[in-house]
C-alpha atoms as a PDB file:
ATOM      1  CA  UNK A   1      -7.770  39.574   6.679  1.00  0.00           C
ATOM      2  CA  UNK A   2      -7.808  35.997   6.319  1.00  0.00           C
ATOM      3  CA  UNK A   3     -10.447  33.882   5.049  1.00  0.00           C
ATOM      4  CA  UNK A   4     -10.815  30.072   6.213  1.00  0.00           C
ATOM      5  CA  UNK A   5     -14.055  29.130   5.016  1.00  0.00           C
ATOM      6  CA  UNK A   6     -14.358  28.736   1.121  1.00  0.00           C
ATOM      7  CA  UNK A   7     -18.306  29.332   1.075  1.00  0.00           C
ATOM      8  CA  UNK A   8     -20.534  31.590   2.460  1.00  0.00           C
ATOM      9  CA  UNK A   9     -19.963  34.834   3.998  1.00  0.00           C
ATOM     10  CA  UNK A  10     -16.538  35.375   5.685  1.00  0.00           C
ATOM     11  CA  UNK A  11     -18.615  37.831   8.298  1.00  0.00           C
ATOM     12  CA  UNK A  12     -20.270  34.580   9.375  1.00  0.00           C
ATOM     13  CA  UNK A  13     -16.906  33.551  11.425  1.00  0.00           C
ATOM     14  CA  UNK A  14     -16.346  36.637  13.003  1.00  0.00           C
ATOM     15  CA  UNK A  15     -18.284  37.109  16.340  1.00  0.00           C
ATOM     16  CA  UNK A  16     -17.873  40.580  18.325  1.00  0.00           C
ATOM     17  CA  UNK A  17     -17.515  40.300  22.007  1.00  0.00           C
ATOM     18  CA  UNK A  18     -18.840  42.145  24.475  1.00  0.00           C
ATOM     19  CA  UNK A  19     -15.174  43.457  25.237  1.00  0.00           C
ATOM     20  CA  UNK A  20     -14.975  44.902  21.355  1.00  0.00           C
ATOM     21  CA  UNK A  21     -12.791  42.193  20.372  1.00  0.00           C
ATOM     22  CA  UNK A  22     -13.232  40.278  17.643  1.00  0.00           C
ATOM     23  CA  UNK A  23     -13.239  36.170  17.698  1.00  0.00           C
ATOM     24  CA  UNK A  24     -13.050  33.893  15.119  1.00  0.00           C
ATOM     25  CA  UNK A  25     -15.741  30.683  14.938  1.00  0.00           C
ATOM     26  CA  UNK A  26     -15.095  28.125  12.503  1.00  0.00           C
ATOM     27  CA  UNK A  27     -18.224  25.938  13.029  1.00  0.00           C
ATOM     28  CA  UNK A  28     -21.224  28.037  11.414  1.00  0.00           C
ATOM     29  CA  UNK A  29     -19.803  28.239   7.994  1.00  0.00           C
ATOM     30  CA  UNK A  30     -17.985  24.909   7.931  1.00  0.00           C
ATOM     31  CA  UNK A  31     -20.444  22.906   9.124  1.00  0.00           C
ATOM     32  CA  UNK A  32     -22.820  24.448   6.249  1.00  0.00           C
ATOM     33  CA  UNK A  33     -20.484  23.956   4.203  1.00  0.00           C
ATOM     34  CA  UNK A  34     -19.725  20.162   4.819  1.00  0.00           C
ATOM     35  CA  UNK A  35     -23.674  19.768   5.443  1.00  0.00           C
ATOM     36  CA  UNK A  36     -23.935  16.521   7.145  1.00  0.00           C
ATOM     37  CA  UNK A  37     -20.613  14.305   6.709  1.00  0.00           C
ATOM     38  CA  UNK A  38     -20.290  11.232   8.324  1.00  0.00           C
ATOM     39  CA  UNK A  39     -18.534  10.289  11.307  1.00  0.00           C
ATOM     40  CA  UNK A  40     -18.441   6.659  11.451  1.00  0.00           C
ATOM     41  CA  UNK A  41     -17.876   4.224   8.646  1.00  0.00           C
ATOM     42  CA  UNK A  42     -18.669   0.508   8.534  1.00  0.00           C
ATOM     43  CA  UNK A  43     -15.906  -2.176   7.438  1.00  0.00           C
ATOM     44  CA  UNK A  44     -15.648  -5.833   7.316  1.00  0.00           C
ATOM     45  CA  UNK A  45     -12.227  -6.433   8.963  1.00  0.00           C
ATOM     46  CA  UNK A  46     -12.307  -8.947  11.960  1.00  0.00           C
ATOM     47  CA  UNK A  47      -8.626  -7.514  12.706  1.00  0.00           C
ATOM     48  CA  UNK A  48      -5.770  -5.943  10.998  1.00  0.00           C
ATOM     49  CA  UNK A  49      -2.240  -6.733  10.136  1.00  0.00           C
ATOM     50  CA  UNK A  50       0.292  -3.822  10.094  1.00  0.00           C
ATOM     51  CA  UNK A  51       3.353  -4.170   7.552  1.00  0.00           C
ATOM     52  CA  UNK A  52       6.544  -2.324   7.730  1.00  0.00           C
ATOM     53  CA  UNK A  53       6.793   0.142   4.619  1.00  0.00           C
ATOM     54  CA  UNK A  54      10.408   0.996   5.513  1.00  0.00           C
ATOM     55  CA  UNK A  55      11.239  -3.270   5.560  1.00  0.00           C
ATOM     56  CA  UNK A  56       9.278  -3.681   2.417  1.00  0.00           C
ATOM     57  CA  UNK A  57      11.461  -0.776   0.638  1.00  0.00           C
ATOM     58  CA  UNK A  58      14.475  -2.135   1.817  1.00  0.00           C
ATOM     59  CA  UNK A  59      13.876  -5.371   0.934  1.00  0.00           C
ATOM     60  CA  UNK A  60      13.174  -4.512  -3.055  1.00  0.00           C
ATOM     61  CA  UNK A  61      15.875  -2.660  -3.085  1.00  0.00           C
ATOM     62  CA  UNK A  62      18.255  -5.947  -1.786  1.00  0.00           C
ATOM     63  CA  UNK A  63      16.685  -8.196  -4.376  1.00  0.00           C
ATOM     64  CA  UNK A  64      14.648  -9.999  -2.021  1.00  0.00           C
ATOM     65  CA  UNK A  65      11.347 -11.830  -3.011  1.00  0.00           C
ATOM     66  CA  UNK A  66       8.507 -13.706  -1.338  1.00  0.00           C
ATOM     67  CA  UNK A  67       6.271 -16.521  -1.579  1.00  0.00           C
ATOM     68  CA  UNK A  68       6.247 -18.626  -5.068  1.00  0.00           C
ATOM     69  CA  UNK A  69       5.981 -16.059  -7.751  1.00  0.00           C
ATOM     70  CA  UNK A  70       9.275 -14.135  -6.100  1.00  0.00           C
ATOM     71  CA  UNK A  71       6.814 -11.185  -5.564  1.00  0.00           C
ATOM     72  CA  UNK A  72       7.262  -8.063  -3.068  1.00  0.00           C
ATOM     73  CA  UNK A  73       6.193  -9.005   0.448  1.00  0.00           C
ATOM     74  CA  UNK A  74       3.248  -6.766   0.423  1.00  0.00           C
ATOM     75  CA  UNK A  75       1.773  -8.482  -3.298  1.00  0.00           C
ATOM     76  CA  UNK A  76       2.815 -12.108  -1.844  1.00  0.00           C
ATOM     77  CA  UNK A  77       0.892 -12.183   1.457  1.00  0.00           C
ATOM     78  CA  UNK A  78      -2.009 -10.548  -0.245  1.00  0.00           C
ATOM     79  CA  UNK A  79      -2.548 -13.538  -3.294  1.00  0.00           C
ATOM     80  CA  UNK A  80      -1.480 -15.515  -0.308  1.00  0.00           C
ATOM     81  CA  UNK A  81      -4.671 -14.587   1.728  1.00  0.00           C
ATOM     82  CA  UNK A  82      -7.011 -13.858  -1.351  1.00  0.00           C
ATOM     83  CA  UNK A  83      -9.130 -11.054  -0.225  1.00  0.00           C
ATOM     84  CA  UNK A  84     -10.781  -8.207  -1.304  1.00  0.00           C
ATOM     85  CA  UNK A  85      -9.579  -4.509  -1.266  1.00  0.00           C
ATOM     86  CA  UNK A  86     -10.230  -1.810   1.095  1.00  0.00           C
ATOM     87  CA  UNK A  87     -12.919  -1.784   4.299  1.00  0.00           C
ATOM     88  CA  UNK A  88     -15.065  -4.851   2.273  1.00  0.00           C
ATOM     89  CA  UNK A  89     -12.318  -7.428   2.800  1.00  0.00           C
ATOM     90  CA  UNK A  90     -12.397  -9.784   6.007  1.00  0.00           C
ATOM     91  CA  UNK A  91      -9.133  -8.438   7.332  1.00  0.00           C
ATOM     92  CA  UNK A  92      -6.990  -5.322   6.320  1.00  0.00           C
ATOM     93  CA  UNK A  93      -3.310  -5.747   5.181  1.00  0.00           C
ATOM     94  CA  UNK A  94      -1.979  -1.971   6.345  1.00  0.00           C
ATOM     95  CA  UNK A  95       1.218  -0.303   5.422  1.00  0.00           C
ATOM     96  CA  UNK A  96       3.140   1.408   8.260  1.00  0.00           C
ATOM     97  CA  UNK A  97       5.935   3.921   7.744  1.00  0.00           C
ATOM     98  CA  UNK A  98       8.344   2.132   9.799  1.00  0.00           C
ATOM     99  CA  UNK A  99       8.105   0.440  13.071  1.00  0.00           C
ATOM    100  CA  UNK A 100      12.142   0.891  14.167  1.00  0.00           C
ATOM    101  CA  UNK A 101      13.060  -2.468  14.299  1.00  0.00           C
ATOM    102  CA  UNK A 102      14.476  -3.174  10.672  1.00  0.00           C
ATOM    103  CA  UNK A 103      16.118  -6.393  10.632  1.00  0.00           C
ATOM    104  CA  UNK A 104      18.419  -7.148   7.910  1.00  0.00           C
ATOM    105  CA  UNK A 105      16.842 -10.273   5.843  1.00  0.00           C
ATOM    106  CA  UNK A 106      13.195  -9.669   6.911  1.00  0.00           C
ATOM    107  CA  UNK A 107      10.216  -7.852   6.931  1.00  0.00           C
ATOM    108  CA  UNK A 108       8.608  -6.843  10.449  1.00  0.00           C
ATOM    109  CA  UNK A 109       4.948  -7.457  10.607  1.00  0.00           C
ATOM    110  CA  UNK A 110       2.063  -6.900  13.332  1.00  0.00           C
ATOM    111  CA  UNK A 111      -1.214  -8.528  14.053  1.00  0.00           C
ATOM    112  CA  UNK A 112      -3.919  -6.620  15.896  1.00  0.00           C
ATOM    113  CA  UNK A 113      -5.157  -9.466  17.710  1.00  0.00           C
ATOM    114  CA  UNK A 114      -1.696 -10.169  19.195  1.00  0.00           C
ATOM    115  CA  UNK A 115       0.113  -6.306  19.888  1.00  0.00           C
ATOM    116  CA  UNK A 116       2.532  -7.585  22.010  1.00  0.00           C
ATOM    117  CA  UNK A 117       3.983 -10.386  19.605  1.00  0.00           C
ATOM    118  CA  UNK A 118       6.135  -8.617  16.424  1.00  0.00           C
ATOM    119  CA  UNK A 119       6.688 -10.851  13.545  1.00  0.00           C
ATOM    120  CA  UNK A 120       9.942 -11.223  11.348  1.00  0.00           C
ATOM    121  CA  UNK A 121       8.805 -12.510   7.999  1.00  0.00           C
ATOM    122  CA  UNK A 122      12.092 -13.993   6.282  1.00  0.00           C
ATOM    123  CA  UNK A 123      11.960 -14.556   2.500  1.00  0.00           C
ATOM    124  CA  UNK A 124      12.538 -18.163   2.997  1.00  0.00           C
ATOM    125  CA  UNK A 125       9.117 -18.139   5.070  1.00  0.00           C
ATOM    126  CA  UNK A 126       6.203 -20.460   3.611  1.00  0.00           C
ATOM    127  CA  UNK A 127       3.479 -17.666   2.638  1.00  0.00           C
ATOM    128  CA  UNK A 128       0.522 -19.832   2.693  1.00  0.00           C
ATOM    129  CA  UNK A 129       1.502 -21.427   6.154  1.00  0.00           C
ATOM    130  CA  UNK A 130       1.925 -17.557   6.975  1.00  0.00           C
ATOM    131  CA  UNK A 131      -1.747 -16.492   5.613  1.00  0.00           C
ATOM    132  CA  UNK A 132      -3.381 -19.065   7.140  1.00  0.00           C
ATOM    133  CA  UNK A 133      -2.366 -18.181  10.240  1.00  0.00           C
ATOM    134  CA  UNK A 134      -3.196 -14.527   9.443  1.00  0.00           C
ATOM    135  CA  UNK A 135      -6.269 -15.219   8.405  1.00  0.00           C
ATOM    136  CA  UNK A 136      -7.447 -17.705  11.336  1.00  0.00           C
ATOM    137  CA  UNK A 137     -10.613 -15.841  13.453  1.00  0.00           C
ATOM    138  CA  UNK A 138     -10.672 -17.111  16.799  1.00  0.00           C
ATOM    139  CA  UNK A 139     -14.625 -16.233  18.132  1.00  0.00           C
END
């Protein structure tokens, strides 16, 4: 017999029916288990940008470096904008698997504000120029 939940009593899942049958509910156990977790989380981002992992591998691996300090793209673009880490920082820098465009010399990146408008980011590309447009809230 299988057991999904890790605590309480496994008999809490199993509910008889009224045809003899036995069905399996998850909630009872789990939920006492997890107590009360939260659904929603508050972070500062006004918008995010979404960076090609698959671009940014590629590129290391061809020798090519960003922004004054010959840093990966990634590391560049973040000193570049100078924020903080995770959900407290004004915007979120987000790493993608791959978005299947892959140019040769370039990364691919993608502003939330703008879906529609992709981004090549070429290592000859000024990263401050870059951040500050990045970082510019429109309200």
């Amino acid at each position: 017999m299988w057991r999904f939940a890790s605590r309480g009593d496994w008999a809490d899942g199993i509910v008889a029916t009224s045809s003899g049958a036995t069905d399996l509910q998850l909630a009872p156990p789990l939920m006492r288990w997890w107590g009360d977790m939260k659904t929603e989380i508050r972070s500062n981002w006004s918008h995010a940008i979404l960076v090609c992992g698959k671009c940014g591998k590629k590129a290391k691996k061809r020798g090519l470096t960003f922004g004054r300090k010959g840093e990966s793209f990634r590391k560049a673009l973040k000193s570049a904008l100078g924020t903080k880490k995770g959900r407290k920082a004004p915007l979120g820098l987000v790493e993608v698997p791959c978005l299947d465009v892959c140019p040769k010399n370039g990364i691919v990146l993608v502003d939330s504000r703008t879906p529609g408008q992709w981004r090549i980011i070429t290592p000859e590309a000024d990263m401050d120029e870059l951040a500050r447009q990045l970082a510019n809230v429109e309200e």
